[in-house]
Protein backbone atom coordinates (compact mmCIF):
# COMPACT_ATOMS: atom_id res chain seq x y z
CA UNK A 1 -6.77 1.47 -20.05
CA UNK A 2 -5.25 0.98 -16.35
CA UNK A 3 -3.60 -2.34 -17.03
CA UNK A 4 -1.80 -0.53 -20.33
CA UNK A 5 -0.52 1.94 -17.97
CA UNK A 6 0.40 -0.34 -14.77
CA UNK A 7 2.55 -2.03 -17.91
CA UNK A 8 4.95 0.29 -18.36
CA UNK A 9 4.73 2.29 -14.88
CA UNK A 10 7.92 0.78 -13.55
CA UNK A 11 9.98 1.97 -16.86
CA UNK A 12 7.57 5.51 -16.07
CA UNK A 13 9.18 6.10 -12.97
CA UNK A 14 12.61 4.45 -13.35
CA UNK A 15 15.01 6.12 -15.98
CA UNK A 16 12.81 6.14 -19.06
CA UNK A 17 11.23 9.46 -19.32
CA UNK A 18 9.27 8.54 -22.61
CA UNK A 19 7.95 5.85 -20.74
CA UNK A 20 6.17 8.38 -18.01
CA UNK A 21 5.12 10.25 -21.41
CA UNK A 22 3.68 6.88 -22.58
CA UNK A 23 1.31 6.96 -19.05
CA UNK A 24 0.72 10.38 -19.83
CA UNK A 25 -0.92 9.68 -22.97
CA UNK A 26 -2.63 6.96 -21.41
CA UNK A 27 -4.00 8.59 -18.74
CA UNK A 28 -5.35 11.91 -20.21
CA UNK A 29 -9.01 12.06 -20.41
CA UNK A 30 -10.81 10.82 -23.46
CA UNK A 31 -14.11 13.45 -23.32
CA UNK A 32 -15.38 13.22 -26.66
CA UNK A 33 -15.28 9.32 -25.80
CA UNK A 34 -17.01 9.55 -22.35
CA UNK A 35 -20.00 11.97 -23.30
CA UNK A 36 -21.34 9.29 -26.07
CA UNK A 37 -24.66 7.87 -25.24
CA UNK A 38 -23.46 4.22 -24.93
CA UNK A 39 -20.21 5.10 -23.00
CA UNK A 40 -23.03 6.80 -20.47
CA UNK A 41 -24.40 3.37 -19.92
CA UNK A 42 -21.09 1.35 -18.98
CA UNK A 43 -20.02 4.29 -17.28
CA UNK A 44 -19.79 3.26 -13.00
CA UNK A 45 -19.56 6.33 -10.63
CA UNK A 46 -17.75 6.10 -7.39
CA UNK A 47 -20.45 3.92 -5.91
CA UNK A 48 -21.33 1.85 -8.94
CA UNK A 49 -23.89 3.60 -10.30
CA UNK A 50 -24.76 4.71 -13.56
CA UNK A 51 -25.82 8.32 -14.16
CA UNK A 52 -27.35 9.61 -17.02
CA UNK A 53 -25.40 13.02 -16.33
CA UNK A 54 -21.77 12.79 -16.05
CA UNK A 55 -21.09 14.17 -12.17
CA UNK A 56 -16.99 15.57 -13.05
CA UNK A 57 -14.44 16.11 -10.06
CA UNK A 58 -12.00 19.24 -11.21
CA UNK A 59 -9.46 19.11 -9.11
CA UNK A 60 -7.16 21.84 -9.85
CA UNK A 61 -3.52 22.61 -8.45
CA UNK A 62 -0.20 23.52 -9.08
CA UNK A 63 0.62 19.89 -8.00
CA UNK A 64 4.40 20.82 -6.84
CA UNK A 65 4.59 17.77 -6.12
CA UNK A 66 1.34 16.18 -5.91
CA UNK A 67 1.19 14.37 -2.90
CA UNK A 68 -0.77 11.74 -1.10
CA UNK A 69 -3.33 14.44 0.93
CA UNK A 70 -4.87 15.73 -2.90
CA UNK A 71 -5.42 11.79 -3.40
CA UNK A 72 -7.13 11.02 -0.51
CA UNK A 73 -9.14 14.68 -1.34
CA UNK A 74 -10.56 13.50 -4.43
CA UNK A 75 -11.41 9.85 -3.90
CA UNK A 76 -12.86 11.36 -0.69
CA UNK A 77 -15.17 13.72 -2.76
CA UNK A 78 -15.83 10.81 -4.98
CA UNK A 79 -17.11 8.99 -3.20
CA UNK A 80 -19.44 11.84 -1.21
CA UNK A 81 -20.81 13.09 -4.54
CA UNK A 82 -20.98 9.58 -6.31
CA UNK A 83 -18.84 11.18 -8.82
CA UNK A 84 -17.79 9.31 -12.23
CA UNK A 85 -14.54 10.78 -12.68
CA UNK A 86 -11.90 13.10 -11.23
CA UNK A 87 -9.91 15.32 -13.67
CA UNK A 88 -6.60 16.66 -11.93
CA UNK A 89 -5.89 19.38 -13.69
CA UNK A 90 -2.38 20.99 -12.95
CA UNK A 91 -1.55 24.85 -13.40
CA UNK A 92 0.42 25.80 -16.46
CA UNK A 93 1.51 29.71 -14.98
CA UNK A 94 -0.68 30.06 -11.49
CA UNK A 95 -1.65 33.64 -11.18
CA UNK A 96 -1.14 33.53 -7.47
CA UNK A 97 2.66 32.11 -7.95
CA UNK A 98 3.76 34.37 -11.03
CA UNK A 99 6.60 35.97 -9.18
CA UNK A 100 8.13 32.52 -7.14
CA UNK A 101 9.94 29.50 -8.17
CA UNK A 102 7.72 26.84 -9.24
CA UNK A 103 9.00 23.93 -10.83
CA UNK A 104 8.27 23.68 -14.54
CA UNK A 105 4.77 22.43 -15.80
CA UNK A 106 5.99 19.27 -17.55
CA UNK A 107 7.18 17.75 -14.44
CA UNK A 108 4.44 18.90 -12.46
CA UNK A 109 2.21 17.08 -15.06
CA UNK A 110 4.19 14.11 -15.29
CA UNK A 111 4.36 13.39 -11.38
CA UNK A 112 0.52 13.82 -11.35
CA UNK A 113 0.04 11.38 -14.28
CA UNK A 114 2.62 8.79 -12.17
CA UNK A 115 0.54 9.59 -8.42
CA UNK A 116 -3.01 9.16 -10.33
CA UNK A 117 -2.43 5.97 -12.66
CA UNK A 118 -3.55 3.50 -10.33
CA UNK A 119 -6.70 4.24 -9.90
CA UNK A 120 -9.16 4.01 -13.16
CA UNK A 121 -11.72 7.01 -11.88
CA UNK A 122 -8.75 9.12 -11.77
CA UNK A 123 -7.48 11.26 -15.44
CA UNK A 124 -5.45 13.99 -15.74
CA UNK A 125 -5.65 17.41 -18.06
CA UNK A 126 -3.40 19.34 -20.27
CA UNK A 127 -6.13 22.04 -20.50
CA UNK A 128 -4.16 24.56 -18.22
CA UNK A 129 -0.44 23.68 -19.13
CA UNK A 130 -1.40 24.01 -23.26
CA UNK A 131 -3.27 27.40 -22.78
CA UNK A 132 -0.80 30.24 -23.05
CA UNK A 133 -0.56 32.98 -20.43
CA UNK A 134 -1.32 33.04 -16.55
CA UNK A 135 -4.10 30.05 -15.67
CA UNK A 136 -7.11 31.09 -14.18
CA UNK A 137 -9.82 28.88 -12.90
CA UNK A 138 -12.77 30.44 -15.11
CA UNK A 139 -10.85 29.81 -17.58
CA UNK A 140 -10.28 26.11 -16.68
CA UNK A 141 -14.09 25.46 -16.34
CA UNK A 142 -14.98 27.27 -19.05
CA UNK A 143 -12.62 24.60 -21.23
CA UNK A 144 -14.03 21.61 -19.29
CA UNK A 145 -17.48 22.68 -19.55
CA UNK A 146 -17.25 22.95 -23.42
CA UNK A 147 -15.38 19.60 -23.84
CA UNK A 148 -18.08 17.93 -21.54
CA UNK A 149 -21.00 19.65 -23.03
CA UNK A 150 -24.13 21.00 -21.01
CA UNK A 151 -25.30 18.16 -19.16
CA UNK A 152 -22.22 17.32 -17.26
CA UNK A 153 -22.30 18.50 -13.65
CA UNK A 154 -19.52 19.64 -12.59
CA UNK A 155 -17.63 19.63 -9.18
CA UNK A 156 -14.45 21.62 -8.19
CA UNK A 157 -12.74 20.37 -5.57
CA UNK A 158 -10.01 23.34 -3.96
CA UNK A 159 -8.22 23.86 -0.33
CA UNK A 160 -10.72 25.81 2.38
CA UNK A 161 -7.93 28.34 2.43
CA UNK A 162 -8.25 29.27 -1.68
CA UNK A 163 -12.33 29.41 -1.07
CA UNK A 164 -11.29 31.91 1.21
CA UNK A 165 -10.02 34.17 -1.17
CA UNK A 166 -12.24 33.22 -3.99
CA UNK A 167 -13.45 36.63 -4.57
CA UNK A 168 -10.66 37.69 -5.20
CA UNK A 169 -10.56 35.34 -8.24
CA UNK A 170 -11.03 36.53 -12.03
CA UNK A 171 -14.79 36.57 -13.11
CA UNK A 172 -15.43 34.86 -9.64
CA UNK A 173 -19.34 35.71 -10.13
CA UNK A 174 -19.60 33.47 -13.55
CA UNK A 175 -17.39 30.42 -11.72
CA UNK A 176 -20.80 29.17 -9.74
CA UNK A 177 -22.65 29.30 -12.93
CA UNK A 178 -20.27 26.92 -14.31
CA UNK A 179 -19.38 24.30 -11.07
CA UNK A 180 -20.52 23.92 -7.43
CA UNK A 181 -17.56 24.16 -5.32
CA UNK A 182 -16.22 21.51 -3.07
CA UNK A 183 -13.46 23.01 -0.23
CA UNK A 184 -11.35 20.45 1.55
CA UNK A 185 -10.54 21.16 4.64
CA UNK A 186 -7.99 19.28 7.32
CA UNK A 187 -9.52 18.16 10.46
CA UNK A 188 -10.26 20.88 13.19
CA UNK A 189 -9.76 23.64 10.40
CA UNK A 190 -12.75 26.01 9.86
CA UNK A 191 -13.82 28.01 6.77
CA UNK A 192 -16.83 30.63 6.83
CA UNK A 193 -18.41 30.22 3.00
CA UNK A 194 -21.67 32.28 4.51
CA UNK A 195 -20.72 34.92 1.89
CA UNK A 196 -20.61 32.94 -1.27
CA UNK A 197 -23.43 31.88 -2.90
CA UNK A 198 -26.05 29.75 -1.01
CA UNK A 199 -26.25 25.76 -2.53
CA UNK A 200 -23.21 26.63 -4.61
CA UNK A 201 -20.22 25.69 -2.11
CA UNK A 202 -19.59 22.99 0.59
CA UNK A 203 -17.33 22.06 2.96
CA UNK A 204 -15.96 18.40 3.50
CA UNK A 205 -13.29 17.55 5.93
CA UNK A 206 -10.57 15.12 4.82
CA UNK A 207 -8.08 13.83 7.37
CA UNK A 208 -4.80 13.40 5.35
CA UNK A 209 -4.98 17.27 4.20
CA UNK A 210 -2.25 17.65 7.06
CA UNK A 211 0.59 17.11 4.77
CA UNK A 212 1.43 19.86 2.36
CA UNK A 213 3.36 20.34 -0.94
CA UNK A 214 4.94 22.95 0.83
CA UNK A 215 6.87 20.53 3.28
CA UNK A 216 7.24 18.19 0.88
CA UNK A 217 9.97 20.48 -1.21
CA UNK A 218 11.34 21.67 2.19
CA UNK A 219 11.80 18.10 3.10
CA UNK A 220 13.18 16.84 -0.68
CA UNK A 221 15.83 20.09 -0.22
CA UNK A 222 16.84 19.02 2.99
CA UNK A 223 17.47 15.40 1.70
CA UNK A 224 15.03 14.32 4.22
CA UNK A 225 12.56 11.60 3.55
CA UNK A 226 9.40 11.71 1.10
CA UNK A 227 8.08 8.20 1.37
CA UNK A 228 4.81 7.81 2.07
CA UNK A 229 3.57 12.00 1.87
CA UNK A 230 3.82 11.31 -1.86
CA UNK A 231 2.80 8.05 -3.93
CA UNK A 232 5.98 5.88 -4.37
CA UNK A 233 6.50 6.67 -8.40
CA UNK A 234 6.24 10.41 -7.16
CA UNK A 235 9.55 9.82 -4.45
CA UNK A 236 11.72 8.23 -7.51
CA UNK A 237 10.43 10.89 -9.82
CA UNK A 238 11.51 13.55 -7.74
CA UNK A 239 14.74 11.61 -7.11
CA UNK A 240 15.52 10.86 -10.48
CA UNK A 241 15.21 14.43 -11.64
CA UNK A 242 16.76 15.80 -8.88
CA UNK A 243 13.63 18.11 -8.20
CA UNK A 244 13.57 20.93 -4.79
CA UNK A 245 17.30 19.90 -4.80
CA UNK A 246 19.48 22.71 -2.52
CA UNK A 247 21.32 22.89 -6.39
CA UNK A 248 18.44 24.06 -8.09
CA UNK A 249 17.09 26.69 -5.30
């Protein structure tokens, strides 16, 4: 499936937008496909093992724009937890966001499909954006967990800050049933998770978390350079669309 999608990346992120749909389709995760028995047994995790479970990275985000720090994240998680898979997962209407500017879902999807297709461990959901109303993570793992079935364990991978203020989340309680939590957190950065749930969260420190989406837009406004904070199909996306422009603000 990655060398169909490296085939028509360049069209993806030059001036044909159904070509990035065509990576899209591509890329989306196939788990009706992956939870068959003899899929299990070709199946290679991050460190080349085969698991009888399926160990699933969720990385959820509102991926605007997804940039090269998330990346790093999840193959660093990966490769911690000997995962199989990572599913980005980008917000449809973020609960936390509902009243600012966020650029629409579709693009945010797109760019996420362009920054993951080049590694094969790496899919991308719809599961959020084709839900209708505000997203909510219990509501994301409760979709995952019925496409993947039972035996799947699952891993959520969110920012030290979010874990934070996961309380604070809907049906936070019935999350850790569902998914131990991973937070990512940028060198020198502490996070107290003493008042979650014991064995149910961890804390992993990932390097490149110093750039931010954030600065990315402020930097894209400002017509100030992108390369290299976001993958290089991500840069002519953004260009191409004319996305965090001063003219769309």
């Amino acid at each position: 499936m990655t060398e169909d999608i490296q085939e028509v990346f360049l069209d993806a992120t030059s001036t044909d937008t159904d070509a990035v749909r065509k990576v899209a389709a591509l890329s989306v995760q196939q788990p009706h496909e992956l939870i068959q028995p003899h899929a299990l047994v070709r199946k290679k995790s991050a460190r080349g093992n085969a698991h009888q479970r399926l160990r699933i990275g969720i990385m959820g985000g509102t991926f605007d724009p997804i940039h090269n720090g998330h990346l790093v994240a999840a193959s660093e998680v990966a490769w911690v937890y000997d995962l199989d898979e990572v599913i980005f997962v980008p917000t449809g209407r973020p609960i936390f966001k509902i009243d600012k500017n966020v650029t629409n879902a579709e693009d945010r999807y797109l760019m996420t499909v362009i920054a993951t297709s080049s590694n094969p461990q790496f899919t991308v959901s719809r599961v959020d954006i084709d839900r209708p109303g505000a997203t909510y993570t219990i509501d994301t793992l409760r979709d995952l967990r019925e496409e993947y079935g039972p035996q799947a364990e699952l891993f959520f991978i969110t920012g030290a800050d979010a874990v934070a203020e996961i309380l604070k989340w809907k049906d936070a309680a019935k999350m850790f049933d569902l998914a131990h939590f991973v937070a990512v957190t940028r060198p020198g950065y502490s996070v107290d998770v003493s008042f979650l749930p014991r064995d149910k969260v961890d804390v992993l420190e990932i390097p490149a978390l110093a750039i931010s989406s954030t600065d990315v837009r402020r930097r894209a406004a400002m017509g100030e350079p992108v390369w290299y904070l976001v993958p290089d199909g991500v840069v002519q996306y953004i260009g191409k669309h004319g996305l965090y422009s001063e003219d769309q603000e």
